[in-house]
N, C-alpha and C. Protein backbone atom coordinates (compact mmCIF):
# COMPACT_ATOMS: atom_id res chain seq x y z
N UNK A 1 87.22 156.77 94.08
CA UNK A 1 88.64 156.72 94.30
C UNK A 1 88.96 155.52 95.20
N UNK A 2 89.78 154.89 94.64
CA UNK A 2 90.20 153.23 95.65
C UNK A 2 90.74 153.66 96.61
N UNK A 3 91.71 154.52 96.78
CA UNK A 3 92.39 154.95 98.26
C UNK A 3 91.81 155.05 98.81
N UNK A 4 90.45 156.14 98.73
CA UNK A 4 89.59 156.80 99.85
C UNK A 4 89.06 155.95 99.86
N UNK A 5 88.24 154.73 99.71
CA UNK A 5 87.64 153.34 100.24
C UNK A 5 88.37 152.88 100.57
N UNK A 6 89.45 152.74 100.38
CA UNK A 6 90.29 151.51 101.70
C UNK A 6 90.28 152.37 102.96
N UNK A 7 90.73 153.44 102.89
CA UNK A 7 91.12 154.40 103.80
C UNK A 7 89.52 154.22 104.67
N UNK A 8 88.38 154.57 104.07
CA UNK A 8 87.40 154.68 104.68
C UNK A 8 86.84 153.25 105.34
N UNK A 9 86.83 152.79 104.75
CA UNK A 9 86.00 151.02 104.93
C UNK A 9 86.92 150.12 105.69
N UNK A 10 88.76 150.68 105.90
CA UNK A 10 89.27 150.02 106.45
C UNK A 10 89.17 150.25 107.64
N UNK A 11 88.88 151.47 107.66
CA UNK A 11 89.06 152.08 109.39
C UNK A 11 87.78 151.46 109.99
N UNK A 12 86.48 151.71 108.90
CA UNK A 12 85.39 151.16 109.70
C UNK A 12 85.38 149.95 110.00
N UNK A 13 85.96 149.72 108.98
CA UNK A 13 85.86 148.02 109.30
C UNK A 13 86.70 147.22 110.31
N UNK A 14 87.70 147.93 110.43
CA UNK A 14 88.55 147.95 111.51
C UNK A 14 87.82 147.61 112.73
N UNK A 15 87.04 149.06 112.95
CA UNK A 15 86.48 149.18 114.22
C UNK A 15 85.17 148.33 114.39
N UNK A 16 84.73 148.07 113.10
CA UNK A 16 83.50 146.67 113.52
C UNK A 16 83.81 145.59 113.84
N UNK A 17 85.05 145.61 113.51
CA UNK A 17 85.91 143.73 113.97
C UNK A 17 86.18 143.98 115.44
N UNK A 18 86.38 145.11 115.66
CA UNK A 18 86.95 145.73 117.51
C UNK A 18 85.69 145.58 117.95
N UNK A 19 84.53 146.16 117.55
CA UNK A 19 83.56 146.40 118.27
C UNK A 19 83.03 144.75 118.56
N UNK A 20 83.23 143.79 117.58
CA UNK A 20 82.57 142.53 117.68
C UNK A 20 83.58 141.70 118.90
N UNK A 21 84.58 142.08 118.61
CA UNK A 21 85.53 141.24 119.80
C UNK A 21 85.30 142.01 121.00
N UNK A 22 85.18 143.63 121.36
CA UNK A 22 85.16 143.40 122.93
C UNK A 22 83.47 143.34 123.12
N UNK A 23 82.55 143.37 122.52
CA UNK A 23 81.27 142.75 122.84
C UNK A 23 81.04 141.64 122.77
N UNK A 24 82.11 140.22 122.23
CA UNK A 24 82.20 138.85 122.62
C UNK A 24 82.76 138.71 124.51
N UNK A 25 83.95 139.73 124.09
CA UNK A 25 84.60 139.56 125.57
C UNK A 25 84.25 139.74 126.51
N UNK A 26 82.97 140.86 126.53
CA UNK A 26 81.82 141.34 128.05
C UNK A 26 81.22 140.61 128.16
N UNK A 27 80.81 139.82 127.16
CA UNK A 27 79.83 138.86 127.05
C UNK A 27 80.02 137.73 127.99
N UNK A 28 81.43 137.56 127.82
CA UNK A 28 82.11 136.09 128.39
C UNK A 28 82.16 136.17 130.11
N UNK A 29 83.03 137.80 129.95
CA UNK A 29 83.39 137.74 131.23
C UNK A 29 81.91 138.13 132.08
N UNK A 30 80.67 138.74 131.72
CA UNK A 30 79.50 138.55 132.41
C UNK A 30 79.20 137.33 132.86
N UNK A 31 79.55 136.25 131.45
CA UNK A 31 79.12 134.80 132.14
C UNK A 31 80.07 133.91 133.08
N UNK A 32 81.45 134.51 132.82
CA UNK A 32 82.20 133.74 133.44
C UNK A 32 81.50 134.42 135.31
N UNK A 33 81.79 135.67 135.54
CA UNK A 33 81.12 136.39 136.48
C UNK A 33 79.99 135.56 137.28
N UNK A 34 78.83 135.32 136.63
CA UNK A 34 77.63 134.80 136.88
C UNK A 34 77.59 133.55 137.47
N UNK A 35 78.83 132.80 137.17
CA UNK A 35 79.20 131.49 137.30
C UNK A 35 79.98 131.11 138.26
N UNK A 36 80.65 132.21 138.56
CA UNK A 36 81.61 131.34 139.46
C UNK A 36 81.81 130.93 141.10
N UNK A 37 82.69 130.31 141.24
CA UNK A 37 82.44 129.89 142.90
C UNK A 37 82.89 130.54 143.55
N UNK A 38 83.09 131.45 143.66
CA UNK A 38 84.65 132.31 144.63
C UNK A 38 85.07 131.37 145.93
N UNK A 39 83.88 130.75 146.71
CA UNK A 39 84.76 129.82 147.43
C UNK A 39 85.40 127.94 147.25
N UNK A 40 85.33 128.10 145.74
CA UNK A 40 86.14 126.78 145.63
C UNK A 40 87.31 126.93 145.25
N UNK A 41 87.74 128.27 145.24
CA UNK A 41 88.98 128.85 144.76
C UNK A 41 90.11 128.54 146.80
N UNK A 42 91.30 127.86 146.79
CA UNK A 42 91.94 127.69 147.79
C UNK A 42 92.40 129.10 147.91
N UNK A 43 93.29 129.57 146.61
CA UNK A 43 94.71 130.59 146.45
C UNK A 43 93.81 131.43 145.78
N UNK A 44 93.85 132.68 146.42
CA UNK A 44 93.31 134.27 145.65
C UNK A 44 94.01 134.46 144.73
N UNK A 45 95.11 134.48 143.93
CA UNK A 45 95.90 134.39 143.02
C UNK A 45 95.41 133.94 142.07
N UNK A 46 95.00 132.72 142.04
CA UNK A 46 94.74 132.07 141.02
C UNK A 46 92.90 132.45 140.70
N UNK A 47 91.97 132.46 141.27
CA UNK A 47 90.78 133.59 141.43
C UNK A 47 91.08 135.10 140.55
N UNK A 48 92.50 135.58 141.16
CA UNK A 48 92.46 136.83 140.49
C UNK A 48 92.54 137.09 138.97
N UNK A 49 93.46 135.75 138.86
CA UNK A 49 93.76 135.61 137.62
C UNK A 49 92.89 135.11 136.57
N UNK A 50 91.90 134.30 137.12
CA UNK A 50 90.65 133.90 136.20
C UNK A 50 90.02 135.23 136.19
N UNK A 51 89.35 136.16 137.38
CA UNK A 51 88.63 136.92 136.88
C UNK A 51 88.88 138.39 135.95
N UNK A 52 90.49 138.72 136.48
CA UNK A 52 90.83 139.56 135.15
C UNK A 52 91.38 139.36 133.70
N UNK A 53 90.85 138.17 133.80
CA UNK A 53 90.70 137.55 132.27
C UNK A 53 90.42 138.26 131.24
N UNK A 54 90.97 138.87 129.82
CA UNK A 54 90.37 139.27 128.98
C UNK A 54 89.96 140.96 129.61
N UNK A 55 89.96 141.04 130.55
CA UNK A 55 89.81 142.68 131.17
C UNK A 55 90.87 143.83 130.31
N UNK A 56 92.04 143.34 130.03
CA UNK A 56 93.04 144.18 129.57
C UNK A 56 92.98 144.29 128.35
N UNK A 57 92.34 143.28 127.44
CA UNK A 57 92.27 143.62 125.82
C UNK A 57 90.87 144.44 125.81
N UNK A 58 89.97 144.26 126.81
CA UNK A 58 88.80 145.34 126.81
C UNK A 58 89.04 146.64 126.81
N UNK A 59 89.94 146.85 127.91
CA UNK A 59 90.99 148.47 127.88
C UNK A 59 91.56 148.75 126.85
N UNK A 60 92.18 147.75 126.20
CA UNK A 60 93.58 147.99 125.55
C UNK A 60 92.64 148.79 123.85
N UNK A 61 91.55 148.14 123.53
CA UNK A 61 90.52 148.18 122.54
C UNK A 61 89.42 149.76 122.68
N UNK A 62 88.88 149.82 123.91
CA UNK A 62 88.14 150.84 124.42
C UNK A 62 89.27 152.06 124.35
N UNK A 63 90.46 151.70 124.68
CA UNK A 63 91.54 153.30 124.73
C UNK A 63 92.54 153.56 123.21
N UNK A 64 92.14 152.47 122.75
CA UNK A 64 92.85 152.67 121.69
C UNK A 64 91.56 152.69 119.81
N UNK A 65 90.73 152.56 120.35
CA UNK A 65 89.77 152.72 119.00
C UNK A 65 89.62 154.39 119.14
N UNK A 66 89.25 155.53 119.36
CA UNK A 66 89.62 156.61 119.29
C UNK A 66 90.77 157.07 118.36
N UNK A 67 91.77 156.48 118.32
CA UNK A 67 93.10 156.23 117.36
C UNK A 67 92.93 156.53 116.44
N UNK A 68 92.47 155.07 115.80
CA UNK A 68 91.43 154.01 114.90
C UNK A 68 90.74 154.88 114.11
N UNK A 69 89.81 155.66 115.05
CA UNK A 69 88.75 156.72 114.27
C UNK A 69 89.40 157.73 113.44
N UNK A 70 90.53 157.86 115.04
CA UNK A 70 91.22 159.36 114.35
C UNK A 70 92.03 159.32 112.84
N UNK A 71 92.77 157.99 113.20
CA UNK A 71 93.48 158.03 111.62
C UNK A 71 92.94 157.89 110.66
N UNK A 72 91.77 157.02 110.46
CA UNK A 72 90.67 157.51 109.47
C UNK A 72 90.46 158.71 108.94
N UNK A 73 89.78 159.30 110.29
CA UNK A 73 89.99 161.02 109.66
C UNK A 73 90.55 161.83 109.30
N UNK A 74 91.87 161.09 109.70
CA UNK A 74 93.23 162.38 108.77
C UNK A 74 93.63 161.90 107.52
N UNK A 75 93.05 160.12 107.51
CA UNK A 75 93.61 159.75 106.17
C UNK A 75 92.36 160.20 105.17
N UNK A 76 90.83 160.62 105.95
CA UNK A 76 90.26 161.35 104.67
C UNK A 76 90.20 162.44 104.22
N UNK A 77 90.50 163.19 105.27
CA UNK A 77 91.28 164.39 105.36
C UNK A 77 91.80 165.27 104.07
N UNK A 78 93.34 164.17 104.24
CA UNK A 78 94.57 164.33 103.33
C UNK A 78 94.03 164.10 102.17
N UNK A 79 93.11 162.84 101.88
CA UNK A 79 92.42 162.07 100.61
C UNK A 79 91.81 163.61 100.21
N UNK A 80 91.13 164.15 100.62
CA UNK A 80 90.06 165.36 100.25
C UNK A 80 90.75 166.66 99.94
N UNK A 81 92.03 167.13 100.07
CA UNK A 81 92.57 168.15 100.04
C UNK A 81 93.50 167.39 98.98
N UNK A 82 94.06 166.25 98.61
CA UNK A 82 94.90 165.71 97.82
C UNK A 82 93.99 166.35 96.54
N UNK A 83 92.30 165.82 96.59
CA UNK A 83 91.64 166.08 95.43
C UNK A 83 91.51 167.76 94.99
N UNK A 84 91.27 168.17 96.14
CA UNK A 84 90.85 169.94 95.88
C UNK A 84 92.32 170.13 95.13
N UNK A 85 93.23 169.98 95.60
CA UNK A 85 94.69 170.16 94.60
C UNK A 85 94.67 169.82 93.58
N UNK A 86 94.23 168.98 93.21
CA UNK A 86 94.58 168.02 91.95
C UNK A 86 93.47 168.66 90.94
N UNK A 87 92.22 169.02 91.39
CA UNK A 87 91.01 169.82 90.70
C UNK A 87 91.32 171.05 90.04
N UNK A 88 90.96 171.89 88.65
CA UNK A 88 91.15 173.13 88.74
C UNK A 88 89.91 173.79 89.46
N UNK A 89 88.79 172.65 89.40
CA UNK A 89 87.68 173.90 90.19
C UNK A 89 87.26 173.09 91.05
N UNK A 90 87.00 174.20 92.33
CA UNK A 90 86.77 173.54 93.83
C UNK A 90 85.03 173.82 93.96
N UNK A 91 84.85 172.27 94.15
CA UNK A 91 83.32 171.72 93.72
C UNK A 91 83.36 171.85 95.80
N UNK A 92 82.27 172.76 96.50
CA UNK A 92 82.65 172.46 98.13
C UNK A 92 81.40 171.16 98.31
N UNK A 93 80.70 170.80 97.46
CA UNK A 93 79.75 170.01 97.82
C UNK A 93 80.53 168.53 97.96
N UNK A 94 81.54 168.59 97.10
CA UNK A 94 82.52 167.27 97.00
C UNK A 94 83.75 167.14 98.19
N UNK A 95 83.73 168.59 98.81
CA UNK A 95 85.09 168.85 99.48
C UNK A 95 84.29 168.03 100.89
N UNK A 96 82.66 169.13 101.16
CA UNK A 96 81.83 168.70 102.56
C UNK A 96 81.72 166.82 102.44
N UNK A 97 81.36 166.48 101.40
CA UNK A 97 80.74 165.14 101.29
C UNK A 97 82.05 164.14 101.92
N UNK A 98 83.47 164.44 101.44
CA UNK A 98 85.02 164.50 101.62
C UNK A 98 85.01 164.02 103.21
N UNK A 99 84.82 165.93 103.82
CA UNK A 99 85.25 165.66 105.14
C UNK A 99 83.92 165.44 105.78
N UNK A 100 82.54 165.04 105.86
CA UNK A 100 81.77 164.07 106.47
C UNK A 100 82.01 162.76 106.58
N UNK A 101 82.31 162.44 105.58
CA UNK A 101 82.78 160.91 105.32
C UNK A 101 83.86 160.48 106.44
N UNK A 102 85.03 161.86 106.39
CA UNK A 102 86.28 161.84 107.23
C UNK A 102 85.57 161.46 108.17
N UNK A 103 85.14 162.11 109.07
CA UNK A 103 84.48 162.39 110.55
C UNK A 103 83.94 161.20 110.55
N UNK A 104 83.21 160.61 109.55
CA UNK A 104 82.40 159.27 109.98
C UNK A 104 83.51 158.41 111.28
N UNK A 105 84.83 158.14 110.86
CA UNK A 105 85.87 157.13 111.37
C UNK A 105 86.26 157.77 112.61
N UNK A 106 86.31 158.98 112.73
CA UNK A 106 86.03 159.09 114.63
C UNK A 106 84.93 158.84 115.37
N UNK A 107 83.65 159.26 114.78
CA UNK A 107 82.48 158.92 115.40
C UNK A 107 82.18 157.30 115.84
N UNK A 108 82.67 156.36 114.76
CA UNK A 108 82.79 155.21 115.41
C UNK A 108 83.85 154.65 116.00
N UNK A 109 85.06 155.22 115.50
CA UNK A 109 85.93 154.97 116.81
C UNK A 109 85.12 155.55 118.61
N UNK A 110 84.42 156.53 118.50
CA UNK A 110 84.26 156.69 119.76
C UNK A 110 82.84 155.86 120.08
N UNK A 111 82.32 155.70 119.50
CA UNK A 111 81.17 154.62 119.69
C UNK A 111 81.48 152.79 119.93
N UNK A 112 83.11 152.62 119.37
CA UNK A 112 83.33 151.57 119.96
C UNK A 112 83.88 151.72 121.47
N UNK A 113 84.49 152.80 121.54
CA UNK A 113 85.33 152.61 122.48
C UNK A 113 84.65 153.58 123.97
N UNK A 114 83.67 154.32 123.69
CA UNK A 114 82.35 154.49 125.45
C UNK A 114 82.14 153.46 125.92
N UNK A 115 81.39 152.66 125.07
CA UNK A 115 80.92 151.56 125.88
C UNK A 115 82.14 150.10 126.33
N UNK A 116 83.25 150.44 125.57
CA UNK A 116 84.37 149.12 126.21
C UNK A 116 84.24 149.97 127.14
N UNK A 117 84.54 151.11 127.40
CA UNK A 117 85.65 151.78 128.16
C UNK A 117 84.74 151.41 129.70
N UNK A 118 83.45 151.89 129.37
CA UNK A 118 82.66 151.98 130.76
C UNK A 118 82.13 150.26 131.06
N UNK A 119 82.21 149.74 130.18
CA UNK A 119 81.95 147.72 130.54
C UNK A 119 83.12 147.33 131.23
N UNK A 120 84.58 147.96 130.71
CA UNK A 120 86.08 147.79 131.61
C UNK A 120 85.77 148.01 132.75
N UNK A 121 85.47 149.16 133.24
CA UNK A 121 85.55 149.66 134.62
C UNK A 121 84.54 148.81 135.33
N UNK A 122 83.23 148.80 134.93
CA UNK A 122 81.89 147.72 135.47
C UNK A 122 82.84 146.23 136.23
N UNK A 123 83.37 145.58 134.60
CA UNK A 123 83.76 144.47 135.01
C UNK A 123 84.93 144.56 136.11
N UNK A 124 85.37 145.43 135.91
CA UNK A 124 86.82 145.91 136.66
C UNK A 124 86.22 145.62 138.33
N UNK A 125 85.05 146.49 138.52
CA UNK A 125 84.56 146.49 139.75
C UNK A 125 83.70 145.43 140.44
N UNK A 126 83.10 144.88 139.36
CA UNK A 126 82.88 143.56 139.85
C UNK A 126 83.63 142.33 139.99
N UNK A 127 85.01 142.14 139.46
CA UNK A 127 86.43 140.89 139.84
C UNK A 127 86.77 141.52 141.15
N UNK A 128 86.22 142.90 141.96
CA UNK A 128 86.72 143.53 142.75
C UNK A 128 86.05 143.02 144.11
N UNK A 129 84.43 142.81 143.62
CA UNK A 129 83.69 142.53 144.71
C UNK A 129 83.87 141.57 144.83
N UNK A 130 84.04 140.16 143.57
CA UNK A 130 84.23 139.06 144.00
C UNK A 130 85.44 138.74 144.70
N UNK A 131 86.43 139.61 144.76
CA UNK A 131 87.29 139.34 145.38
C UNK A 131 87.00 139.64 146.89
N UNK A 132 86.60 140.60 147.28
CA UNK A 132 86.29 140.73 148.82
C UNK A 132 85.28 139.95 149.18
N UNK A 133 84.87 139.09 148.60
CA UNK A 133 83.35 138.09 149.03
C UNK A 133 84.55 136.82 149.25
N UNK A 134 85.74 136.61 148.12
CA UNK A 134 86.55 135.43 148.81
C UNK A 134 87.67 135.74 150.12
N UNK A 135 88.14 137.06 150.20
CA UNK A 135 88.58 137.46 151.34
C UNK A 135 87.53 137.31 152.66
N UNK A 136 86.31 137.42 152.33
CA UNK A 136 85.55 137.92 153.72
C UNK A 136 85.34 135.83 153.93
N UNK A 137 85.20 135.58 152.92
CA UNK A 137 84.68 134.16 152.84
C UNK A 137 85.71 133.46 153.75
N UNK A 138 87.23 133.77 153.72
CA UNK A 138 87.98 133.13 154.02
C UNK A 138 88.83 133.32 155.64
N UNK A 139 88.40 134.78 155.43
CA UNK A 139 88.56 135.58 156.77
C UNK A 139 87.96 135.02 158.27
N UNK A 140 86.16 134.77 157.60
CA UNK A 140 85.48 134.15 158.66
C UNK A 140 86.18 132.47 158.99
N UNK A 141 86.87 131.68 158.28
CA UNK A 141 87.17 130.28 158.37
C UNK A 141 88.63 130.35 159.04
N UNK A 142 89.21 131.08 159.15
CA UNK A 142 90.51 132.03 160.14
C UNK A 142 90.07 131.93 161.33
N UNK A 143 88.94 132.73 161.49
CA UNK A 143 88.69 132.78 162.85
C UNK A 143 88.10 131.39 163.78
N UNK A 144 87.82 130.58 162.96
CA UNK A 144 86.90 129.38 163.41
C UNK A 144 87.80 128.33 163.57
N UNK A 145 87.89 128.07 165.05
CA UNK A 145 88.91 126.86 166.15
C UNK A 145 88.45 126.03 166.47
């Protein structure tokens, strides 16, 4: 049935294009992380703003692929009960095969979106430390007359 493959392959596929972009984006912001000067930065502002770079489409991806999965599953759902209707005889080996398939598109919605979710918070906490390493950095050059 063409519906139930778009329905199915779109969602996954959906979520493999999600999964490839926020595992480019950890990627980046690890290296941007690894790299940087915190004290050639003058203005914390502008520091803050490099390092929560790309942080918010990591969230925005990690809280919203769950969705993603879910509508998959209701659109195979509906696809699978559309057929049991449309059938005069209810085959359950076709109905189970139906809603496994369904379930597939939450399972990887939530497999994309554990690991954004917990790389968000990581990175989250590390633009955090670098930030108090340029506060403390800058704190000590305050005190010095």
């Amino acid at each position: 049935m063409l519906l139930k493959d778009i329905v199915d392959y779109g969602c996954i596929g959906l979520l493999a294009l999600l999964s490839i972009i926020v595992l480019s984006l950890i990627l980046e912001r690890l290296y941007i992380y690894k790299k940087i000067d915190v004290l050639s930065y003058d203005d914390k502002k502008s520091l803050e703003i490099d390092l929560t770079n790309n942080l918010t489409l990591i969230a925005t991806i990690g809280s919203n692929a769950p969705y993603i999965g879910l509508l998959g599953t209701v659109g195979g759902i509906m696809l699978t009960f559309m057929e049991i209707g449309s059938n005069d005889m209810v085959n359950t080996s076709a109905i189970m095969t139906g809603l496994a398939l369904a379930l597939k598109a939450t399972a990887m919605g939530l497999i994309v979106a554990i690991p954004a979710i917990v790389a968000y918070n990581l990175l989250l906490r590390k633009s955090e430390v670098l930030l108090l390493k340029w506060d403390l950095a800058h704190q000590k050059n305050d005190y010095v007359i």
